[in-house]
PDB file of N, CA and C in Angstrom:
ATOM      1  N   UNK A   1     -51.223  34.422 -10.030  1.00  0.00           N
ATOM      2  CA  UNK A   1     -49.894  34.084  -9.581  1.00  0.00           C
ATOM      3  C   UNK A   1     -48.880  34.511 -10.636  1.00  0.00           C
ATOM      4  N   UNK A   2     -47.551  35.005 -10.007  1.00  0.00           N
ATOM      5  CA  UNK A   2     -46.914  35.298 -11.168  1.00  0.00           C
ATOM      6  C   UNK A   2     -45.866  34.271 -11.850  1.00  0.00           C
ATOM      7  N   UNK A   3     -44.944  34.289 -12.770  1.00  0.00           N
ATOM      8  CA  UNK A   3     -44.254  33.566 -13.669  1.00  0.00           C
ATOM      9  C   UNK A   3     -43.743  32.570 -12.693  1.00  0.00           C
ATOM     10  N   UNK A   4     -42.583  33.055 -11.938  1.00  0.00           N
ATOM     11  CA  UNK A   4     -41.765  32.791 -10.674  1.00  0.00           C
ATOM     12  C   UNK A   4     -42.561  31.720  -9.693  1.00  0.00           C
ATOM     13  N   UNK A   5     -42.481  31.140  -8.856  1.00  0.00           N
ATOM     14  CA  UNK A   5     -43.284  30.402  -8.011  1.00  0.00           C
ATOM     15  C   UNK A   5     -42.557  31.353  -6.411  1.00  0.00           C
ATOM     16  N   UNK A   6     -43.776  31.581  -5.992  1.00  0.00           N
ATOM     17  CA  UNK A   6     -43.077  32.437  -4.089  1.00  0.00           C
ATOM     18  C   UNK A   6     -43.817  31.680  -3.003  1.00  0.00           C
ATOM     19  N   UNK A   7     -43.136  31.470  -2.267  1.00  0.00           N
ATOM     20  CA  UNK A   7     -43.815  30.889  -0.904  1.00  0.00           C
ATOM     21  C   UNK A   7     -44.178  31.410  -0.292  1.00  0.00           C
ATOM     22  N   UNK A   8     -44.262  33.018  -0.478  1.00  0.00           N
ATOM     23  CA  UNK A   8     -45.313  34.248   0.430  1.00  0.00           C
ATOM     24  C   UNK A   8     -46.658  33.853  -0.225  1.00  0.00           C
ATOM     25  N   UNK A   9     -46.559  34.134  -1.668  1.00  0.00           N
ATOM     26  CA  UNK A   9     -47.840  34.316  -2.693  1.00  0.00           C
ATOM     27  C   UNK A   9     -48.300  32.352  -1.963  1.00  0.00           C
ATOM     28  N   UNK A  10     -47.863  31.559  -2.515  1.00  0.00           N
ATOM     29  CA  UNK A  10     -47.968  30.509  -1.935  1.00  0.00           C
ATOM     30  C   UNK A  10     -48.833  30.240  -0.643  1.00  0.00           C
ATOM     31  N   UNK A  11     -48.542  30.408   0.268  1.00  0.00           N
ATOM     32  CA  UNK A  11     -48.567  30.168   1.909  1.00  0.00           C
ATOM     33  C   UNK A  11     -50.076  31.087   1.535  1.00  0.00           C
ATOM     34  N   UNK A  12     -50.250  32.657   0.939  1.00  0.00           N
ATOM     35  CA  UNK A  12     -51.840  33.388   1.009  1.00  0.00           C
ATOM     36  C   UNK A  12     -52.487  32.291   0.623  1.00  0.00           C
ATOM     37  N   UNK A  13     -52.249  31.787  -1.004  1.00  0.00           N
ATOM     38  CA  UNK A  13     -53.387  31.184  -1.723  1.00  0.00           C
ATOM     39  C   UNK A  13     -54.051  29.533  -0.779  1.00  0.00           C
ATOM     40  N   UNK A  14     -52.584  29.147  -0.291  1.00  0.00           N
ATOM     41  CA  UNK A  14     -53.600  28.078   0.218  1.00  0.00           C
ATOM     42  C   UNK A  14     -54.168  28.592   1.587  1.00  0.00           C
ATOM     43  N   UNK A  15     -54.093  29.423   1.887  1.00  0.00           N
ATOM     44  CA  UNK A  15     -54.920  29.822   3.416  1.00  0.00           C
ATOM     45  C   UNK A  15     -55.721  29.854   2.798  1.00  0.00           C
ATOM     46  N   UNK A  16     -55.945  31.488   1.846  1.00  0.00           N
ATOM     47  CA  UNK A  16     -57.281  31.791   1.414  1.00  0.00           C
ATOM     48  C   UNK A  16     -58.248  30.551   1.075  1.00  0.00           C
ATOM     49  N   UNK A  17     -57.630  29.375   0.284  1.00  0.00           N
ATOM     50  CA  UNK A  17     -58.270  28.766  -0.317  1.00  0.00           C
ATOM     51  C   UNK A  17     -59.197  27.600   0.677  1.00  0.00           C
ATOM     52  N   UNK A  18     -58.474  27.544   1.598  1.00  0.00           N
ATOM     53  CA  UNK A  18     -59.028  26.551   2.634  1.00  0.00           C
ATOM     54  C   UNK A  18     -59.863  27.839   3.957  1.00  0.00           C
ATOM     55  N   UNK A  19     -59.977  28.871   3.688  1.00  0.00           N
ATOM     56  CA  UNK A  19     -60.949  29.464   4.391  1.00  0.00           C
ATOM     57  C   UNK A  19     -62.401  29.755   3.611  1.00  0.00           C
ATOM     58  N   UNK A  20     -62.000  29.542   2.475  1.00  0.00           N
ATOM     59  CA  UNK A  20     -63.180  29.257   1.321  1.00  0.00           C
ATOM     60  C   UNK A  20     -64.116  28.352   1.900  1.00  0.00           C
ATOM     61  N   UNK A  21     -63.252  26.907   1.676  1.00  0.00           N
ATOM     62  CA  UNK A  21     -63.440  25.780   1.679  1.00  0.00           C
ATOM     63  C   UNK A  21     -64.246  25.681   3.186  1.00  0.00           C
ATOM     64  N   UNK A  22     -64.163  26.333   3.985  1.00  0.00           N
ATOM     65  CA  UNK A  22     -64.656  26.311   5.534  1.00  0.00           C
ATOM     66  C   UNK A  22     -65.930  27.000   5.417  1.00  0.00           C
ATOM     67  N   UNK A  23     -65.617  28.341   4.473  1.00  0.00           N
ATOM     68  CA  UNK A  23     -67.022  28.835   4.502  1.00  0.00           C
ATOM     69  C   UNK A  23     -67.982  28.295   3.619  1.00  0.00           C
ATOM     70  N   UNK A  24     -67.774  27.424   2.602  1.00  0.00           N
ATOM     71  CA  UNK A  24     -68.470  26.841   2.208  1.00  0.00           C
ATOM     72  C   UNK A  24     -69.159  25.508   2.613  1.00  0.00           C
ATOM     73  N   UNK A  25     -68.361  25.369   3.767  1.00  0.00           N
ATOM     74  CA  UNK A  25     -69.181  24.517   4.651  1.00  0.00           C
ATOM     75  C   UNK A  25     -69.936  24.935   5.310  1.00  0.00           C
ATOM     76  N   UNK A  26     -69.638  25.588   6.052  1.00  0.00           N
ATOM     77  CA  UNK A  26     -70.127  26.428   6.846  1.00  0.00           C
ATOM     78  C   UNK A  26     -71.670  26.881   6.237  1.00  0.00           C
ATOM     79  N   UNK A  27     -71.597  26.891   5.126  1.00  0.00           N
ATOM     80  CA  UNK A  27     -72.890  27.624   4.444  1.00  0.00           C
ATOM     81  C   UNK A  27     -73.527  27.076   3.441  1.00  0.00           C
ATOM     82  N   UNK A  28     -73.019  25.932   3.550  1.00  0.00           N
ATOM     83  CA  UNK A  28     -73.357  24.535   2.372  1.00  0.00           C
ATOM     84  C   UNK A  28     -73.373  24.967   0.898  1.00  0.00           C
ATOM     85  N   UNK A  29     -72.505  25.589   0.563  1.00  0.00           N
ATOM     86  CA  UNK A  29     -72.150  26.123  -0.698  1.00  0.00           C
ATOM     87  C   UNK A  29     -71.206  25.329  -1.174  1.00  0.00           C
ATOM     88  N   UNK A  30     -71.666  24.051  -2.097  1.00  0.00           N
ATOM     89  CA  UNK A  30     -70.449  23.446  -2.572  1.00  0.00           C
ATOM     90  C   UNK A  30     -69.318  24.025  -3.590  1.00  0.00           C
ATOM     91  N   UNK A  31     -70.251  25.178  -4.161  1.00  0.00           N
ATOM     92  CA  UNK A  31     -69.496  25.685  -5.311  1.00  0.00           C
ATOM     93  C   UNK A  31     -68.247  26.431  -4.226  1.00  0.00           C
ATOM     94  N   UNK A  32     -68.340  27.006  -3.551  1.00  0.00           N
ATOM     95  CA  UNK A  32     -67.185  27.760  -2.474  1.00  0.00           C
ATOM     96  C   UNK A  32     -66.373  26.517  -2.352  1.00  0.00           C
ATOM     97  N   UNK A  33     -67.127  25.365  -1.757  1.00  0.00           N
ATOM     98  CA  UNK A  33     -65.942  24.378  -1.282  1.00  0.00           C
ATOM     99  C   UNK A  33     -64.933  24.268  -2.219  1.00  0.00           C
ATOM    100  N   UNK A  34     -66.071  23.786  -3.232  1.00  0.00           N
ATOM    101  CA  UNK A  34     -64.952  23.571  -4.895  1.00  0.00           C
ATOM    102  C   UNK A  34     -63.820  24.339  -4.613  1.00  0.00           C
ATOM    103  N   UNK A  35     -64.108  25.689  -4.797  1.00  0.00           N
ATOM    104  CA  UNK A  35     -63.459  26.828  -5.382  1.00  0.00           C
ATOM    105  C   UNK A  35     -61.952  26.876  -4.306  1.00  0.00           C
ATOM    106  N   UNK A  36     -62.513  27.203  -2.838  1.00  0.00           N
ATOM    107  CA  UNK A  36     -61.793  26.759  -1.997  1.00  0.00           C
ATOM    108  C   UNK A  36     -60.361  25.461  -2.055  1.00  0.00           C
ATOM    109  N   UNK A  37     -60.752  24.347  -2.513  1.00  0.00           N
ATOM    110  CA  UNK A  37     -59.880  23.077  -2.626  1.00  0.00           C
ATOM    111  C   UNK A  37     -59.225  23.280  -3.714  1.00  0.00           C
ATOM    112  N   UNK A  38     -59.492  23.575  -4.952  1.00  0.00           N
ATOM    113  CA  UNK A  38     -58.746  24.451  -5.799  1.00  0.00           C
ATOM    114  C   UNK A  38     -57.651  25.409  -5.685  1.00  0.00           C
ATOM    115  N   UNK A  39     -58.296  26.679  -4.941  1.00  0.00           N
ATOM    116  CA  UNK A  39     -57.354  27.570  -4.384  1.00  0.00           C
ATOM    117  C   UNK A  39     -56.552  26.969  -3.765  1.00  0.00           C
ATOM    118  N   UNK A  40     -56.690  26.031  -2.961  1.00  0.00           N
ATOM    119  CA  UNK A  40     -55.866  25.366  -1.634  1.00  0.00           C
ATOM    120  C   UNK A  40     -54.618  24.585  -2.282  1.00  0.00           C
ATOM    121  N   UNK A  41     -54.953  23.972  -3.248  1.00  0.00           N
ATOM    122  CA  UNK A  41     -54.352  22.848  -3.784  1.00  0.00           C
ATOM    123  C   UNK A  41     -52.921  23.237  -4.836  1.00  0.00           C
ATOM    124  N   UNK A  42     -53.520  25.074  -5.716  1.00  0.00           N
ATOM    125  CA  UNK A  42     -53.041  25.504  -6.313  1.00  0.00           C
ATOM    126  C   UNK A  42     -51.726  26.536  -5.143  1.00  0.00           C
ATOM    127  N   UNK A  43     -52.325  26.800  -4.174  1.00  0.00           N
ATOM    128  CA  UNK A  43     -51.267  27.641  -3.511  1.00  0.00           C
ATOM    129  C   UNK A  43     -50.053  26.508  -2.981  1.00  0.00           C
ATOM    130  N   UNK A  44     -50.580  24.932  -2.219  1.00  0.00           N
ATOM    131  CA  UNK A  44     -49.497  23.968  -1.879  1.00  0.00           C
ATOM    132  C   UNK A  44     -48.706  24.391  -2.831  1.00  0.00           C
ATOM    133  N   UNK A  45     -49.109  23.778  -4.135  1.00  0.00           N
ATOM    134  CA  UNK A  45     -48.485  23.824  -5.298  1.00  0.00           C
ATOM    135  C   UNK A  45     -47.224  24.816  -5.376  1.00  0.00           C
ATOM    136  N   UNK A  46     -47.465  26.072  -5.826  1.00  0.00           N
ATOM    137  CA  UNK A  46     -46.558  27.080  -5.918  1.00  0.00           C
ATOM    138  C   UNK A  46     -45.536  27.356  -4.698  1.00  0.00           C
ATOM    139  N   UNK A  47     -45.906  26.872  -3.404  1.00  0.00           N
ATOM    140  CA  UNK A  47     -45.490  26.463  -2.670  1.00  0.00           C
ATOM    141  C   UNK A  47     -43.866  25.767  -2.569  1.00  0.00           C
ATOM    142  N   UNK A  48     -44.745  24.654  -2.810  1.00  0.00           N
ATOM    143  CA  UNK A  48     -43.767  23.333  -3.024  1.00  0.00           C
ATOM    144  C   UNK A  48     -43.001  23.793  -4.456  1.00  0.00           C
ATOM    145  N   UNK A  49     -43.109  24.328  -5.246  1.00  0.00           N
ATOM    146  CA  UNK A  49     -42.605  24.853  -6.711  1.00  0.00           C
ATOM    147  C   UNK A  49     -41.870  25.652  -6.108  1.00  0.00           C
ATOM    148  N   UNK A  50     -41.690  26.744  -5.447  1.00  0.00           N
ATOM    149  CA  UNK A  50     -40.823  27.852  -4.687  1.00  0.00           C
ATOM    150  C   UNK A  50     -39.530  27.085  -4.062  1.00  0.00           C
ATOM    151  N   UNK A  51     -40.071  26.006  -3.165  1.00  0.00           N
ATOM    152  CA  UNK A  51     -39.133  25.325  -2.265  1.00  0.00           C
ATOM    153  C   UNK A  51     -38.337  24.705  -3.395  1.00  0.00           C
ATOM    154  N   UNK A  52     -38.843  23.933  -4.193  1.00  0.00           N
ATOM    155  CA  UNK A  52     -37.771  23.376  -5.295  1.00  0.00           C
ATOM    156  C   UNK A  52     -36.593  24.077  -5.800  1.00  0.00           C
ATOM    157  N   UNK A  53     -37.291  25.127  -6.767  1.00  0.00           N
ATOM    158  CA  UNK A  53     -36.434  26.319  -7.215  1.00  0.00           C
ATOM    159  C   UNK A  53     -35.420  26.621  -6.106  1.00  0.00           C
ATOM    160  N   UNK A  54     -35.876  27.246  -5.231  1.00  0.00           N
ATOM    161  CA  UNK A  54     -34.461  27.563  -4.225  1.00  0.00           C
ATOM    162  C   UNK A  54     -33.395  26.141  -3.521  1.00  0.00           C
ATOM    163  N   UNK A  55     -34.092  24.855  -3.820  1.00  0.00           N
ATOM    164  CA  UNK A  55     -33.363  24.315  -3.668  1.00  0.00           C
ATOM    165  C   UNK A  55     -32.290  23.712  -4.225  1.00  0.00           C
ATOM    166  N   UNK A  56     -32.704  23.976  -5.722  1.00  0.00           N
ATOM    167  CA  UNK A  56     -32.033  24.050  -7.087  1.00  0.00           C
ATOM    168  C   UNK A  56     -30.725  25.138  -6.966  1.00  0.00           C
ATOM    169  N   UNK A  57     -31.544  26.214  -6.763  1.00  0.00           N
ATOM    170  CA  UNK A  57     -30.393  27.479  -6.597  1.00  0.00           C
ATOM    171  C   UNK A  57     -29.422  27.124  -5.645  1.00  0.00           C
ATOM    172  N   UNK A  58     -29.772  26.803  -4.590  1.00  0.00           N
ATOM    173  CA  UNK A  58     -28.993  26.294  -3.714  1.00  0.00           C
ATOM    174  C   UNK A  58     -27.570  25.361  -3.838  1.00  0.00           C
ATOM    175  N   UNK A  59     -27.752  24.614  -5.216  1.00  0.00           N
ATOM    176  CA  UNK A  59     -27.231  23.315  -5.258  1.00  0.00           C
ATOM    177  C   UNK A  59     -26.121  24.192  -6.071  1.00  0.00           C
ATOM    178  N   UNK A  60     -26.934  24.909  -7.100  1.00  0.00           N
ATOM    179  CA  UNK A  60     -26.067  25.461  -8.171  1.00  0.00           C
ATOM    180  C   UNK A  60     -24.664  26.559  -7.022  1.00  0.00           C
ATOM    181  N   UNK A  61     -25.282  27.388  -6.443  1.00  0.00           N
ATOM    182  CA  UNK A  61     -24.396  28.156  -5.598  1.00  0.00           C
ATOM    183  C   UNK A  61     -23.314  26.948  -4.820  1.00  0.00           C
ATOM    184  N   UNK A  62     -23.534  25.792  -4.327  1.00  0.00           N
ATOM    185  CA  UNK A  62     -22.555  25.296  -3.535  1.00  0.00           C
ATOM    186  C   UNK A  62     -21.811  24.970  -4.990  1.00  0.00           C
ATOM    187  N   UNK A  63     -21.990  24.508  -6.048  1.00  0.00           N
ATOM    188  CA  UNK A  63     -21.362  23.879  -7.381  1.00  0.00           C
ATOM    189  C   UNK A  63     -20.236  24.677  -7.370  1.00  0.00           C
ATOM    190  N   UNK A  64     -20.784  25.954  -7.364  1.00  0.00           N
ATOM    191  CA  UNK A  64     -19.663  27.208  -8.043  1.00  0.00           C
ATOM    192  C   UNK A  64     -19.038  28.065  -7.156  1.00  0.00           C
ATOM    193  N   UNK A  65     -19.297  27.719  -6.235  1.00  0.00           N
ATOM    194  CA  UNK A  65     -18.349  27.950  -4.667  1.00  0.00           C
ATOM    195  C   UNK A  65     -17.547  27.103  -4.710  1.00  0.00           C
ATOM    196  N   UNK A  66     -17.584  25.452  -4.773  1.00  0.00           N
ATOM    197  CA  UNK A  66     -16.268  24.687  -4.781  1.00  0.00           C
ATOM    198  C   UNK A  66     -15.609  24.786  -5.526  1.00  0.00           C
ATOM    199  N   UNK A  67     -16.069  24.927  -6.647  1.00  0.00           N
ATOM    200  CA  UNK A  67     -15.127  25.200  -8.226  1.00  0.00           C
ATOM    201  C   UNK A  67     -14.246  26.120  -7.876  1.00  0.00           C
ATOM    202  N   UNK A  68     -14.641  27.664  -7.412  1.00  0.00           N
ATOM    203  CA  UNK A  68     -13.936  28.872  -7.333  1.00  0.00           C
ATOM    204  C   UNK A  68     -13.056  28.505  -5.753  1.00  0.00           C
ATOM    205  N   UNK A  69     -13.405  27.463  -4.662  1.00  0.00           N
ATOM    206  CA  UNK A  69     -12.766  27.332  -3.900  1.00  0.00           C
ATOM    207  C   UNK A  69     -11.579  26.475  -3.973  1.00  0.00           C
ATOM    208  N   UNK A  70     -11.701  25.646  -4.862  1.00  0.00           N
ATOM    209  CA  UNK A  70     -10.977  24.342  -5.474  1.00  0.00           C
ATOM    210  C   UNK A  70      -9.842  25.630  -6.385  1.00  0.00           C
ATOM    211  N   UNK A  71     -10.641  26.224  -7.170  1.00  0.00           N
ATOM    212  CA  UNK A  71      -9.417  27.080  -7.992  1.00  0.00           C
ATOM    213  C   UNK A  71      -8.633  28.021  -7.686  1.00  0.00           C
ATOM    214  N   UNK A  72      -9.289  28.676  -6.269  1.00  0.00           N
ATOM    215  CA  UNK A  72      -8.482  29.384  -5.738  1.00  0.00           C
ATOM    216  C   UNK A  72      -7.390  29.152  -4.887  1.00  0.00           C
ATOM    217  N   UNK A  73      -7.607  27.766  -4.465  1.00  0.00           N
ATOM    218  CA  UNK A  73      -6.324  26.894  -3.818  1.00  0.00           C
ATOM    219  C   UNK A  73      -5.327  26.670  -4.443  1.00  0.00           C
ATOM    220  N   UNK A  74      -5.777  25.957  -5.749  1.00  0.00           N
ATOM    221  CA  UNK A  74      -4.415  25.309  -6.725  1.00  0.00           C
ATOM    222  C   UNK A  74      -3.971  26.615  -7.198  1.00  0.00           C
ATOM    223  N   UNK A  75      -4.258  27.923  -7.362  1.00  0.00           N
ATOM    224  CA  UNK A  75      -3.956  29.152  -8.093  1.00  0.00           C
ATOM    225  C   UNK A  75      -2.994  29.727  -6.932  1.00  0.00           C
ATOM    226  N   UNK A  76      -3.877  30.048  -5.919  1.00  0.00           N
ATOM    227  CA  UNK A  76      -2.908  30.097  -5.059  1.00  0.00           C
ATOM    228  C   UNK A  76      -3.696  31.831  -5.046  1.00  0.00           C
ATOM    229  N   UNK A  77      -4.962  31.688  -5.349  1.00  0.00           N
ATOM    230  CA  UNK A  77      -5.410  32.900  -5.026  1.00  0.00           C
ATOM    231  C   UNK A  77      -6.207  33.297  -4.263  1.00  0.00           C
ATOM    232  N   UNK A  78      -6.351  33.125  -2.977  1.00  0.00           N
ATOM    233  CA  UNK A  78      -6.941  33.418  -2.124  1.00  0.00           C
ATOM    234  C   UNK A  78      -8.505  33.950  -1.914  1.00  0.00           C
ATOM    235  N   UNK A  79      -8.261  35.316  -2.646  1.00  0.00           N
ATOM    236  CA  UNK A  79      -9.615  36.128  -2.477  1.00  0.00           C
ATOM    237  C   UNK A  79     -10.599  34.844  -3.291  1.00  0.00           C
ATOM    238  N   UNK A  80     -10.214  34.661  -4.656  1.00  0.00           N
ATOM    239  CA  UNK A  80     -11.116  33.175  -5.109  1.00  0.00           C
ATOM    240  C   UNK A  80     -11.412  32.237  -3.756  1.00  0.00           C
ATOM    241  N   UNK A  81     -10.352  31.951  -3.330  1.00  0.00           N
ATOM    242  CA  UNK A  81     -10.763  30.870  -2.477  1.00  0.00           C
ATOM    243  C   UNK A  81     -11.792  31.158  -1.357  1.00  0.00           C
ATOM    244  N   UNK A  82     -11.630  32.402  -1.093  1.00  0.00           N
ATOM    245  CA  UNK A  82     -12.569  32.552   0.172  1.00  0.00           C
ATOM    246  C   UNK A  82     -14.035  32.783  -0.460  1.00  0.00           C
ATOM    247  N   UNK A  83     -13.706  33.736  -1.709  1.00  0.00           N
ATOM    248  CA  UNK A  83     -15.317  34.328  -2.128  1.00  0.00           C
ATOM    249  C   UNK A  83     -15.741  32.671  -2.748  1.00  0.00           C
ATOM    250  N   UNK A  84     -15.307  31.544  -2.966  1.00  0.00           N
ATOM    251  CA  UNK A  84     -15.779  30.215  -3.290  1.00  0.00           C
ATOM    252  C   UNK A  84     -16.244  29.848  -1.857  1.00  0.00           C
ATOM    253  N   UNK A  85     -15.768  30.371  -0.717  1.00  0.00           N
ATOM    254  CA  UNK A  85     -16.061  29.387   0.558  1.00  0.00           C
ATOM    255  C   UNK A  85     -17.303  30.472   1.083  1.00  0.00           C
ATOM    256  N   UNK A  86     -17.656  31.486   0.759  1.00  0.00           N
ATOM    257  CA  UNK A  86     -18.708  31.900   0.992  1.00  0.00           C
ATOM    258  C   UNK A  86     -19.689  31.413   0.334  1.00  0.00           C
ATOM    259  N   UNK A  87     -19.542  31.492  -0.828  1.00  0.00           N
ATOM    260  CA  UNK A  87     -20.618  31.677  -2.251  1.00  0.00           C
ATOM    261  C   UNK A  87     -21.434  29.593  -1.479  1.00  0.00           C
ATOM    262  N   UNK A  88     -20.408  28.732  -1.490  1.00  0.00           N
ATOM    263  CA  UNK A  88     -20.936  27.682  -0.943  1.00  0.00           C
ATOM    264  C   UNK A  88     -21.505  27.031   0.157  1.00  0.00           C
ATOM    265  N   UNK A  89     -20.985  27.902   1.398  1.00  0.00           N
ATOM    266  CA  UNK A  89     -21.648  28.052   2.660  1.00  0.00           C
ATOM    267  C   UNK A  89     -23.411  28.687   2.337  1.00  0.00           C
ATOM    268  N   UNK A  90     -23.481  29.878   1.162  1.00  0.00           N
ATOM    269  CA  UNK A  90     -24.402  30.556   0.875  1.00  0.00           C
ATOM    270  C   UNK A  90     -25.488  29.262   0.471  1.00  0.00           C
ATOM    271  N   UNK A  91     -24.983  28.721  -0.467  1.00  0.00           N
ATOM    272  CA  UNK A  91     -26.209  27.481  -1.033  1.00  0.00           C
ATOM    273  C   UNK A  91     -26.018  26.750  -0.195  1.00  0.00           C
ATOM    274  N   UNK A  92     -25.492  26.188   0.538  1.00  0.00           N
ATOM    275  CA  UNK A  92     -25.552  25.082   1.686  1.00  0.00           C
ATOM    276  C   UNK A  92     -27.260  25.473   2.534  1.00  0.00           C
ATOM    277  N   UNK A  93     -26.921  27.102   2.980  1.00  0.00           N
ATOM    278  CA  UNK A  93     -27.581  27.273   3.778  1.00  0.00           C
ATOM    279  C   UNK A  93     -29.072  27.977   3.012  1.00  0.00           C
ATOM    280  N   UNK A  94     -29.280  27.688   1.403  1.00  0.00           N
ATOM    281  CA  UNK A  94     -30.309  27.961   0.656  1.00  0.00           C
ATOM    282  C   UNK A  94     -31.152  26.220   0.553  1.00  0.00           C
ATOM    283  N   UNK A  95     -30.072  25.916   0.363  1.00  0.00           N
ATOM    284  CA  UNK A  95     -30.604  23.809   0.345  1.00  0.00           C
ATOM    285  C   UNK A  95     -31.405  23.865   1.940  1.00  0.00           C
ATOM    286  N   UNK A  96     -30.635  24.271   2.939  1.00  0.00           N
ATOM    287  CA  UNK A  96     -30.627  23.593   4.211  1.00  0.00           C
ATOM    288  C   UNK A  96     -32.736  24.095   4.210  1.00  0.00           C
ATOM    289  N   UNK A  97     -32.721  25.647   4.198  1.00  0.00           N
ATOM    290  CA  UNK A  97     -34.218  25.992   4.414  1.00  0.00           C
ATOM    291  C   UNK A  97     -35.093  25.280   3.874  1.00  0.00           C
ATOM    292  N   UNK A  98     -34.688  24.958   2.711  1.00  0.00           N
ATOM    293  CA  UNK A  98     -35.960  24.262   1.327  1.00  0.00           C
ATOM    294  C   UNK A  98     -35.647  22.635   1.234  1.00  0.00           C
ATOM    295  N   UNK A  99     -34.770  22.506   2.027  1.00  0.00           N
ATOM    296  CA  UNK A  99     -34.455  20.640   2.232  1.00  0.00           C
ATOM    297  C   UNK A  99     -35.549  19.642   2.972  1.00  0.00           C
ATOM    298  N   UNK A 100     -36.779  20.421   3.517  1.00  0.00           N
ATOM    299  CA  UNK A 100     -37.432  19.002   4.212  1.00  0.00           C
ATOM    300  C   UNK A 100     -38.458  18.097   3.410  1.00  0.00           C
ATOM    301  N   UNK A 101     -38.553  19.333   1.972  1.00  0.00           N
ATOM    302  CA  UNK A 101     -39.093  19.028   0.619  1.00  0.00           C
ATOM    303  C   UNK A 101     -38.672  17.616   0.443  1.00  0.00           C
ATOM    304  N   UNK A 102     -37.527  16.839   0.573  1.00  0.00           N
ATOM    305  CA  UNK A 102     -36.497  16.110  -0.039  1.00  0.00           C
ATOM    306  C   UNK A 102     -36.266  15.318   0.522  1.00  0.00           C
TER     307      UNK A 102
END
């Protein structure tokens, strides 16, 4: 797995890991099962680690969308204000995907 946590890489490892876990039933190989529930447990993991992170990011993007939307009002500068009302709609809708974590 790499540094980053991904919910692609994620979502493989626990399949793979729980098709292990099947064939090691399947074939009474506890060492597979092991190996399997492991894999399984480690992909949730990175998983649920992915969903965090972007929900983090998420939070941070609405932060600095209101700031720049808030400053572009009292400034009276517009393009701020709108690129703040994007930038926060943007993490709204980064929270909203990775929110059932929560």
């Amino acid at each position: 797995m790499s540094s980053d946590p991904s919910k692609t890489s994620g979502q493989f490892h626990s399949a793979k890991g729980t098709t292990k876990e099947s064939l090691g039933n399947v074939f009474g190989s506890t060492n597979l099962q092991q190996k399997g529930k492991t894999e399984h447990a480690a992909g949730e993991a990175e998983y649920n680690a992915a969903r965090a992170q972007g929900y983090a990011e998420g939070t941070g993007d609405r932060v600095t969308g209101k700031k720049d939307q808030v400053v572009g009002a009292v400034t009276g500068d517009r393009s701020q204000e709108a690129s703040g009302n994007v930038r926060q709609d943007k993490g709204e809708a980064k929270q909203e995907v990775n929110r059932s974590m929560f």
